[in-house]
PDB file of N, CA and C in Angstrom:
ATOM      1  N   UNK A   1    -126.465-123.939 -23.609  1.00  0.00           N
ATOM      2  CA  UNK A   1    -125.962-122.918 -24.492  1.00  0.00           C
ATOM      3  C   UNK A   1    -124.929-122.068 -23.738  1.00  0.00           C
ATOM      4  N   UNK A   2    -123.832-121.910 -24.391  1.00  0.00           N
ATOM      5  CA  UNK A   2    -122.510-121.107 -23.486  1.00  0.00           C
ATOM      6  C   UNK A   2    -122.816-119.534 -23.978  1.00  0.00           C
ATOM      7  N   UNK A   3    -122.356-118.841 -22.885  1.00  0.00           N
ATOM      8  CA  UNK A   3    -122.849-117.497 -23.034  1.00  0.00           C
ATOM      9  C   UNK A   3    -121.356-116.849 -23.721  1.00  0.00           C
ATOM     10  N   UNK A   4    -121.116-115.960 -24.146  1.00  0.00           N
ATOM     11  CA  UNK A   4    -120.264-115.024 -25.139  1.00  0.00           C
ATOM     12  C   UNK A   4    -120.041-113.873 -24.024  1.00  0.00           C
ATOM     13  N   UNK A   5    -119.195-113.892 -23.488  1.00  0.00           N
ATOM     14  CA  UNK A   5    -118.663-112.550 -22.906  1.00  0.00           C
ATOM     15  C   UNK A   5    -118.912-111.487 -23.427  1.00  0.00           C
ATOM     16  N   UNK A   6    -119.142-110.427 -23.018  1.00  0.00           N
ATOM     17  CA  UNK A   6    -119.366-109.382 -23.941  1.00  0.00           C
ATOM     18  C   UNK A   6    -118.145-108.030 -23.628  1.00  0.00           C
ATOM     19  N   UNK A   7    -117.521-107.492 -24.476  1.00  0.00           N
ATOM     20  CA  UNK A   7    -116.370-106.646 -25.120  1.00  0.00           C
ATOM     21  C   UNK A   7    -116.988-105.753 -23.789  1.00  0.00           C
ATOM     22  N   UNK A   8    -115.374-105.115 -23.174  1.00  0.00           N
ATOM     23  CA  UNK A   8    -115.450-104.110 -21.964  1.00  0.00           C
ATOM     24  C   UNK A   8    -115.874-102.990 -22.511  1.00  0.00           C
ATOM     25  N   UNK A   9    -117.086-102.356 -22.212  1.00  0.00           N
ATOM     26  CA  UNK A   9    -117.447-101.063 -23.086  1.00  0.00           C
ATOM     27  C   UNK A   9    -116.821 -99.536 -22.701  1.00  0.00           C
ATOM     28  N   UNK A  10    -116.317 -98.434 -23.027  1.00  0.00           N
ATOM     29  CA  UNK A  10    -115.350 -97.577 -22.370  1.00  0.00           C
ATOM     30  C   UNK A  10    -116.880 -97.020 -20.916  1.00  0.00           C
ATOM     31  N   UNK A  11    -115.932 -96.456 -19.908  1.00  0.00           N
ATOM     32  CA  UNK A  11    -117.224 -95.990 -19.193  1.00  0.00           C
ATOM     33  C   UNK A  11    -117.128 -94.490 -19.672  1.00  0.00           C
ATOM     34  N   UNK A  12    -118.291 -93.743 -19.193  1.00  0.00           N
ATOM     35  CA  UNK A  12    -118.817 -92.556 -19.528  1.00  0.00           C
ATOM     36  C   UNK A  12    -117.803 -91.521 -19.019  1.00  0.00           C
ATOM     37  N   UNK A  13    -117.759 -90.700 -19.773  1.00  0.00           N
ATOM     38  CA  UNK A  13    -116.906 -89.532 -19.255  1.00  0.00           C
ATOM     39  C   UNK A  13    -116.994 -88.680 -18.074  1.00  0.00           C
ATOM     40  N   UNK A  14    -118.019 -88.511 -17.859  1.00  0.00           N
ATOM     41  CA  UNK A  14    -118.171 -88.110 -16.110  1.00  0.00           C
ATOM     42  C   UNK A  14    -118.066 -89.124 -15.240  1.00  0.00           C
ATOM     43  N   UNK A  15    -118.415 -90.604 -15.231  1.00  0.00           N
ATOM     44  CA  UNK A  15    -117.596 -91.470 -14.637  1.00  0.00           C
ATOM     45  C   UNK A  15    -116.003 -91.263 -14.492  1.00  0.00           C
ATOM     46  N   UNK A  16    -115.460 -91.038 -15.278  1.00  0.00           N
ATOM     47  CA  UNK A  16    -114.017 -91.174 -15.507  1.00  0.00           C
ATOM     48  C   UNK A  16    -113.244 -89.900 -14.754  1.00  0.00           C
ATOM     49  N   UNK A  17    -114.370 -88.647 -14.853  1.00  0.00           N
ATOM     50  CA  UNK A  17    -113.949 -87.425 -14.394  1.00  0.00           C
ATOM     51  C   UNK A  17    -113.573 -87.810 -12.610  1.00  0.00           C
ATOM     52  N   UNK A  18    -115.138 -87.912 -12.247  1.00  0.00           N
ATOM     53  CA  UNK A  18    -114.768 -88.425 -10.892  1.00  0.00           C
ATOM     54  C   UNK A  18    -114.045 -89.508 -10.658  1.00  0.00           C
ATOM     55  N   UNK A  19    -113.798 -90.599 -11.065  1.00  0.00           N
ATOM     56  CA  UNK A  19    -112.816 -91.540 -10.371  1.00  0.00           C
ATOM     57  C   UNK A  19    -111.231 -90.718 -10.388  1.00  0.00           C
ATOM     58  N   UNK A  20    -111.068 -89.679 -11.393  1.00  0.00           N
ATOM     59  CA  UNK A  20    -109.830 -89.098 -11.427  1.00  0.00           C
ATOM     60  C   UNK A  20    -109.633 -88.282 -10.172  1.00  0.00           C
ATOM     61  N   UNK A  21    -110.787 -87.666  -9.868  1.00  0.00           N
ATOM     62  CA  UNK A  21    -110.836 -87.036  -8.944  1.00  0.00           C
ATOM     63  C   UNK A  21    -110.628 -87.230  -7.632  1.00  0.00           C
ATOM     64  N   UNK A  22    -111.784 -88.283  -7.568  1.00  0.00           N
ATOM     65  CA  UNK A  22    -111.652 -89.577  -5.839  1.00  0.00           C
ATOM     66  C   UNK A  22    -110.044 -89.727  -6.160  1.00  0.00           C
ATOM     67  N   UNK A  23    -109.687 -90.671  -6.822  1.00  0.00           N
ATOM     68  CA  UNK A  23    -108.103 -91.045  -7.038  1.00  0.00           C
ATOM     69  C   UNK A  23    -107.418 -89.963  -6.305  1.00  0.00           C
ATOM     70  N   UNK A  24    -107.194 -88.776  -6.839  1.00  0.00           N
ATOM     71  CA  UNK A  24    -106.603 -87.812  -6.454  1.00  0.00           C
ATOM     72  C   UNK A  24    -106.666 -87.401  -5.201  1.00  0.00           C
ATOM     73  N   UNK A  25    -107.932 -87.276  -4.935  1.00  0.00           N
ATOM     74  CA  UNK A  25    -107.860 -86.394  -3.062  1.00  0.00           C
ATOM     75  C   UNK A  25    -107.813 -87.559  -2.596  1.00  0.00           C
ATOM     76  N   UNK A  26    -108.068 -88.840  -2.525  1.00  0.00           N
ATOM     77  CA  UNK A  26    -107.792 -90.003  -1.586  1.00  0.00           C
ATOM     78  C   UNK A  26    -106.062 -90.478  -1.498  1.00  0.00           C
ATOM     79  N   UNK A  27    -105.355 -90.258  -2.654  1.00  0.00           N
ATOM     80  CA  UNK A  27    -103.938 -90.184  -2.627  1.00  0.00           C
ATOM     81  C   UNK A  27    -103.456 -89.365  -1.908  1.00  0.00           C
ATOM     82  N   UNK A  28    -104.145 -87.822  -1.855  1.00  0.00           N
ATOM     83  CA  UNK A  28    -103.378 -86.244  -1.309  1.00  0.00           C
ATOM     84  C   UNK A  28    -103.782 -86.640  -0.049  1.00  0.00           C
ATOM     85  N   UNK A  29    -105.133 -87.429   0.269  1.00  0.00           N
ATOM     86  CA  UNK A  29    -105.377 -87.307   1.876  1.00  0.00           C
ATOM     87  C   UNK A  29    -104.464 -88.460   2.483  1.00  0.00           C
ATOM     88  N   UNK A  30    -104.245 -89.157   1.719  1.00  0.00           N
ATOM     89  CA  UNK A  30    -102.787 -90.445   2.271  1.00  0.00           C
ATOM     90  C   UNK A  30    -101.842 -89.711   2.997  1.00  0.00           C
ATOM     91  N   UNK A  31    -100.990 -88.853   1.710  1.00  0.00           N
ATOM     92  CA  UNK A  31     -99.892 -88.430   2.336  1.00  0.00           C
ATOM     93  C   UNK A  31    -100.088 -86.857   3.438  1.00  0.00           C
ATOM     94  N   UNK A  32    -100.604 -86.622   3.561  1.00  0.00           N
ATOM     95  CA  UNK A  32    -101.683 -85.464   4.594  1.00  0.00           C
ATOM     96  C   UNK A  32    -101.296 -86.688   5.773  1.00  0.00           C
ATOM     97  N   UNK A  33    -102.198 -87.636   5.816  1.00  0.00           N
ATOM     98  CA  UNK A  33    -102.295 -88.300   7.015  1.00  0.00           C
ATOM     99  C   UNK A  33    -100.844 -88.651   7.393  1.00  0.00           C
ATOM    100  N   UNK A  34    -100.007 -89.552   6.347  1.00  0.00           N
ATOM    101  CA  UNK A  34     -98.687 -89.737   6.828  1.00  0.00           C
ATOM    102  C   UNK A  34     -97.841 -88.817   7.589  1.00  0.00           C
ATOM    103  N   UNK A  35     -97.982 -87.737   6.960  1.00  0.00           N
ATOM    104  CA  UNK A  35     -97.546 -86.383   7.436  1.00  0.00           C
ATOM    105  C   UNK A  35     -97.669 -85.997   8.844  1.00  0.00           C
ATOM    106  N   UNK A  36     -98.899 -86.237   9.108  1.00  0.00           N
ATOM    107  CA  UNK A  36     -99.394 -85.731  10.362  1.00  0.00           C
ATOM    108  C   UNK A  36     -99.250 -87.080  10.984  1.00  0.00           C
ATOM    109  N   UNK A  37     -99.153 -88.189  10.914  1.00  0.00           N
ATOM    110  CA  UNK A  37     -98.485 -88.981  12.108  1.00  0.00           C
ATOM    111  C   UNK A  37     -97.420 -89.169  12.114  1.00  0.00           C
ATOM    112  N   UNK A  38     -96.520 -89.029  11.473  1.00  0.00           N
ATOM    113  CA  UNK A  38     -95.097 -88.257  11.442  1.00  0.00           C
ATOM    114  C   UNK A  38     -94.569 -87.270  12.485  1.00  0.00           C
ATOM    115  N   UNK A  39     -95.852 -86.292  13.095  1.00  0.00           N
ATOM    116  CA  UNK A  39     -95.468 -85.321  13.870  1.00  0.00           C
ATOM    117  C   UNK A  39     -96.374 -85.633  15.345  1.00  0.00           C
ATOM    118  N   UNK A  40     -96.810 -86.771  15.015  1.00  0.00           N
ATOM    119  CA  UNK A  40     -97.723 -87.667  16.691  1.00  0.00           C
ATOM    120  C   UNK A  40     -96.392 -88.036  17.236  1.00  0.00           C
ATOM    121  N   UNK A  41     -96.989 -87.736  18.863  1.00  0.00           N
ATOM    122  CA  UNK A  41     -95.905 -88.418  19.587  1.00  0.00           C
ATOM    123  C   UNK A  41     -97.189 -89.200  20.727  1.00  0.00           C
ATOM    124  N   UNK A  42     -98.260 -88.810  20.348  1.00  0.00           N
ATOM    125  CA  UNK A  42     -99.336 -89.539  21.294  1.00  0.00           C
ATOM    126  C   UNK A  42     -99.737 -91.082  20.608  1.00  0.00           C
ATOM    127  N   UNK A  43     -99.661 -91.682  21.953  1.00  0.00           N
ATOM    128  CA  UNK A  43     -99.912 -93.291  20.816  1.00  0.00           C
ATOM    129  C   UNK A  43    -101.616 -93.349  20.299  1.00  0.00           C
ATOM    130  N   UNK A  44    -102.398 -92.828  21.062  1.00  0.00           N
ATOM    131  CA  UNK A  44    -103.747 -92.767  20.798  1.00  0.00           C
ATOM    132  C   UNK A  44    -104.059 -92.371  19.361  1.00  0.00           C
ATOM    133  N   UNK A  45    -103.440 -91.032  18.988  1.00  0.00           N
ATOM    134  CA  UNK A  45    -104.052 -90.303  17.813  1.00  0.00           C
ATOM    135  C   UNK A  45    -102.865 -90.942  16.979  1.00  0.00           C
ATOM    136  N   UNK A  46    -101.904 -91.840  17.232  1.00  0.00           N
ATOM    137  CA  UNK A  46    -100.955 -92.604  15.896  1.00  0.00           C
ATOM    138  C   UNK A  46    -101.763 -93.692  15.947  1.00  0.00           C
ATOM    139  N   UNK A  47    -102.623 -94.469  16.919  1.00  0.00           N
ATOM    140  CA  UNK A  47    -103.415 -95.918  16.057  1.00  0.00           C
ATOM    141  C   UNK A  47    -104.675 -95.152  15.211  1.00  0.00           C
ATOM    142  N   UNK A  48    -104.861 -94.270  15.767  1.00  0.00           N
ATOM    143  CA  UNK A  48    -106.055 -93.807  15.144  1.00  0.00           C
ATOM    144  C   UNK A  48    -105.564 -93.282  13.538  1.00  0.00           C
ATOM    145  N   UNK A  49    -104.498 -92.623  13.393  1.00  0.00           N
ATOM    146  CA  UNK A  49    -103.989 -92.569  12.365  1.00  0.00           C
ATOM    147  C   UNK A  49    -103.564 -93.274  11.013  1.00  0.00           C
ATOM    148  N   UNK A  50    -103.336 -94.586  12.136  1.00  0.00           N
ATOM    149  CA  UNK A  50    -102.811 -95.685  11.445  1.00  0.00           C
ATOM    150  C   UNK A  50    -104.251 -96.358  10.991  1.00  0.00           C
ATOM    151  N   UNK A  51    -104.975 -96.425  11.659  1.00  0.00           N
ATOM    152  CA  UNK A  51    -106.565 -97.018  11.223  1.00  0.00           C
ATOM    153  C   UNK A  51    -107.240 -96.187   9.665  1.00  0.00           C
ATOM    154  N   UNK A  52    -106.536 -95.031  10.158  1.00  0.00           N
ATOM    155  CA  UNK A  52    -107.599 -94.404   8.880  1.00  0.00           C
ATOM    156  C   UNK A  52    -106.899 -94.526   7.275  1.00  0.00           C
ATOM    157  N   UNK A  53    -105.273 -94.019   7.931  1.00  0.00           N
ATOM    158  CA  UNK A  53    -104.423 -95.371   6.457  1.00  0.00           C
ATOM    159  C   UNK A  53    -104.888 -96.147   6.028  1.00  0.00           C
ATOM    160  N   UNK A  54    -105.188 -97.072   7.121  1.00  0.00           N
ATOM    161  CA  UNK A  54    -105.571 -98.795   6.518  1.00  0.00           C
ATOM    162  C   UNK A  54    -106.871 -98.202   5.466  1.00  0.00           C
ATOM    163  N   UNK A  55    -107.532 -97.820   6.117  1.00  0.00           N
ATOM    164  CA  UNK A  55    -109.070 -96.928   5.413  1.00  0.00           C
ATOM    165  C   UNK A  55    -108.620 -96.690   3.736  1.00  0.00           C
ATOM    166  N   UNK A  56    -108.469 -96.038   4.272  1.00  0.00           N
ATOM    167  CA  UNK A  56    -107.748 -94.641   2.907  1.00  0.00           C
ATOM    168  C   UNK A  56    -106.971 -95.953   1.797  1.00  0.00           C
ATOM    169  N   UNK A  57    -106.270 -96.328   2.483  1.00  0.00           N
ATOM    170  CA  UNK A  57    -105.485 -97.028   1.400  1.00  0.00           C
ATOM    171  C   UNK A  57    -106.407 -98.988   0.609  1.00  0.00           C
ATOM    172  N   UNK A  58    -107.495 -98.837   1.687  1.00  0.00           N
ATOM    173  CA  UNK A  58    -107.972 -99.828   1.207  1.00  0.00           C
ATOM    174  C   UNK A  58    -109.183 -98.945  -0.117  1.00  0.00           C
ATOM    175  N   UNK A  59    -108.962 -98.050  -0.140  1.00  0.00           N
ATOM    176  CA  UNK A  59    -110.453 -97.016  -1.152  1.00  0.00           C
ATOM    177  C   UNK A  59    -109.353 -97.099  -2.122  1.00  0.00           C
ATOM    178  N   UNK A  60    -107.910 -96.949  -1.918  1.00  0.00           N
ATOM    179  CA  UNK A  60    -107.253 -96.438  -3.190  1.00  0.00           C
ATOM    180  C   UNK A  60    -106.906 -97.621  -3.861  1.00  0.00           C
ATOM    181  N   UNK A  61    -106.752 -98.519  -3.118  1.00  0.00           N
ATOM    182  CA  UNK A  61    -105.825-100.376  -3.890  1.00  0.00           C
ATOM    183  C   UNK A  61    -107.644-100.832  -4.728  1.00  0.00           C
ATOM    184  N   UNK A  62    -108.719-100.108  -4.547  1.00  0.00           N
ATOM    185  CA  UNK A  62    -109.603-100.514  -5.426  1.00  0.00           C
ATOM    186  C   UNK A  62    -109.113 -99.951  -6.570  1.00  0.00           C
ATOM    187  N   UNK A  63    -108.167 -99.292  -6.996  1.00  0.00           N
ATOM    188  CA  UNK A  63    -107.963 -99.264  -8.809  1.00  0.00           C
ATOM    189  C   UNK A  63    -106.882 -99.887  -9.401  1.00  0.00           C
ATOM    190  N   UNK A  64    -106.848-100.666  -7.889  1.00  0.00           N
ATOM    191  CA  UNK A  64    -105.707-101.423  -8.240  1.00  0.00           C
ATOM    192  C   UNK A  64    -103.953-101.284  -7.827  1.00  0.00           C
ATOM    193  N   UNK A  65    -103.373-102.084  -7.881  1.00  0.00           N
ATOM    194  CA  UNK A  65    -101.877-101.874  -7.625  1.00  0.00           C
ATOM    195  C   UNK A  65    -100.997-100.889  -8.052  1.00  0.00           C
ATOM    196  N   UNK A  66    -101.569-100.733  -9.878  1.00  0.00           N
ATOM    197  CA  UNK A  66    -100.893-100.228 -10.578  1.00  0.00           C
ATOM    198  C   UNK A  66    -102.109 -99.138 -11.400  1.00  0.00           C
ATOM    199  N   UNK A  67    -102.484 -99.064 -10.719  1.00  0.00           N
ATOM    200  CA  UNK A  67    -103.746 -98.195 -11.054  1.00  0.00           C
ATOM    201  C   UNK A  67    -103.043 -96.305 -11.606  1.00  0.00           C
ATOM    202  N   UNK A  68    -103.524 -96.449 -12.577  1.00  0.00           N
ATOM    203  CA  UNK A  68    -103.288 -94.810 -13.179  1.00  0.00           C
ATOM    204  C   UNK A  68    -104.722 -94.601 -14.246  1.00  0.00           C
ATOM    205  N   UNK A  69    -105.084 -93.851 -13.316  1.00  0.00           N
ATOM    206  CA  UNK A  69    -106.429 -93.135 -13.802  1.00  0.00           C
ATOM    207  C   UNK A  69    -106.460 -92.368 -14.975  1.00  0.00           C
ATOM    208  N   UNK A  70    -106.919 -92.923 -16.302  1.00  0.00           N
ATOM    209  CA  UNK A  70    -106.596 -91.943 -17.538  1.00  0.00           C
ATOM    210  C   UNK A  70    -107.800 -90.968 -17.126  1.00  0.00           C
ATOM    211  N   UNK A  71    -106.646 -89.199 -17.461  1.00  0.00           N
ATOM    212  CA  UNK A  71    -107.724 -88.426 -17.637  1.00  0.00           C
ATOM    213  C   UNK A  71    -108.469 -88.509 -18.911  1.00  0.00           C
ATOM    214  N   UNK A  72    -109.901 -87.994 -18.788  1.00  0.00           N
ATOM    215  CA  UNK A  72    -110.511 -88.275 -19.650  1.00  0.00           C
ATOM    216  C   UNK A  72    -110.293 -86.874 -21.030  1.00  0.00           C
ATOM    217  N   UNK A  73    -111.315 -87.119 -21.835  1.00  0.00           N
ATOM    218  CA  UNK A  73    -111.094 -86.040 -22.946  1.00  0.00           C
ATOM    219  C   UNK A  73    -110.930 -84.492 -22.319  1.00  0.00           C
ATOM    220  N   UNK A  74    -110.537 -83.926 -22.409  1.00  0.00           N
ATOM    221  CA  UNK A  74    -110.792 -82.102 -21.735  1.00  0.00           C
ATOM    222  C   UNK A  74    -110.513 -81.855 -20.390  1.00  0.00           C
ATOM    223  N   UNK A  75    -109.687 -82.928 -19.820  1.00  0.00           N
ATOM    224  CA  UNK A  75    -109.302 -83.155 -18.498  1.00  0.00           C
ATOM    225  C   UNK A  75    -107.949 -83.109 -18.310  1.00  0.00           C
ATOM    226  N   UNK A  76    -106.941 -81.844 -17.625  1.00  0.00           N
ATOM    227  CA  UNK A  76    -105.338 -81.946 -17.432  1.00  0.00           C
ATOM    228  C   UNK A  76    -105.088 -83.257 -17.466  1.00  0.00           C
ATOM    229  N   UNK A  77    -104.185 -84.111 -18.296  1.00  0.00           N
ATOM    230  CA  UNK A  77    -103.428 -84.886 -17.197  1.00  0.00           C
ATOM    231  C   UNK A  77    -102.790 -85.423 -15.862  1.00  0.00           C
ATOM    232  N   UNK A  78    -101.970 -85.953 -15.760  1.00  0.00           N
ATOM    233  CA  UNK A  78    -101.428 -86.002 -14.666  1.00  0.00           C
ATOM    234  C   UNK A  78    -101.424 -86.877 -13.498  1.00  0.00           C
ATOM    235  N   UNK A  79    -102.357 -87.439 -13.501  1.00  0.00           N
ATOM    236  CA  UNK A  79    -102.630 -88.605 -12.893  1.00  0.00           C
ATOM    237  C   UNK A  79    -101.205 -89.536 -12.334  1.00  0.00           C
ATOM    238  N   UNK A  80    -101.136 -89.587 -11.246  1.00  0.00           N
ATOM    239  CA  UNK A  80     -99.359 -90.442 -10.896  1.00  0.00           C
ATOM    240  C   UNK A  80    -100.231 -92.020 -10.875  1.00  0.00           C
ATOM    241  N   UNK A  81     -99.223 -92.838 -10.120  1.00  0.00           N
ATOM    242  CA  UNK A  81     -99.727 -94.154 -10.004  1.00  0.00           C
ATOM    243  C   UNK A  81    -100.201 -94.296  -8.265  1.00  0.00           C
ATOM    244  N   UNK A  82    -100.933 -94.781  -8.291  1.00  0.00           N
ATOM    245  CA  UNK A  82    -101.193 -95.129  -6.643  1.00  0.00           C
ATOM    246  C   UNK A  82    -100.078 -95.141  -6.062  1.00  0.00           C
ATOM    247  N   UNK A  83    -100.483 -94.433  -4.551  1.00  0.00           N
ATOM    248  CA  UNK A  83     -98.837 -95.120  -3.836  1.00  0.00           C
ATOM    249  C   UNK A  83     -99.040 -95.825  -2.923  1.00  0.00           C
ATOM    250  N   UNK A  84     -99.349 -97.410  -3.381  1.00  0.00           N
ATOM    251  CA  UNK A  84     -99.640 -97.988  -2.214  1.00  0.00           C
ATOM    252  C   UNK A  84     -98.371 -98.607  -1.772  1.00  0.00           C
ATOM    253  N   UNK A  85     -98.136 -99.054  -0.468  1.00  0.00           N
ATOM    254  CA  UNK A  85     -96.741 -98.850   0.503  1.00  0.00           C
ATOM    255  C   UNK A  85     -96.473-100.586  -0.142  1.00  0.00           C
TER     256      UNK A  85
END
């Protein structure tokens, strides 16, 4: 017997709140970090920098490439698109 996929159901609205949220400070802490190895001239604290990018940007490419987080009902907009490099 073949099974029937079943229809993507919307997720819950406090789900949606926080992923807008994670989205957001994991994007702001991207460019924070870029920032600040921008102004390294020590190679130590630029791999270390560069490690936590890789980090950071592997949490954010989970919504995807083109990922834009709809805010949910009663939630500003605003949401940009990932900026993955």
């Amino acid at each position: 017997m073949a099974s029937v996929p079943l229809a993507p159901q919307p997720l819950p609205a406090a789900l949606l709140r926080a992923a807008v949220i994670h989205h957001r400070l994991v994007d702001a802490f991207i460019q924070l970090t870029r920032t600040e190895l921008a102004r390294q001239r020590d190679d130590y604290a630029r791999d270390s920098l560069n490690e936590l990018l890789d980090v950071l940007k592997a949490q954010l490419a989970v919504y995807g490439p083109d990922a834009v987080v709809p805010a949910p009902a009663g939630m500003p907009a605003g949401m940009e698109a990932a900026n993955l490099p």
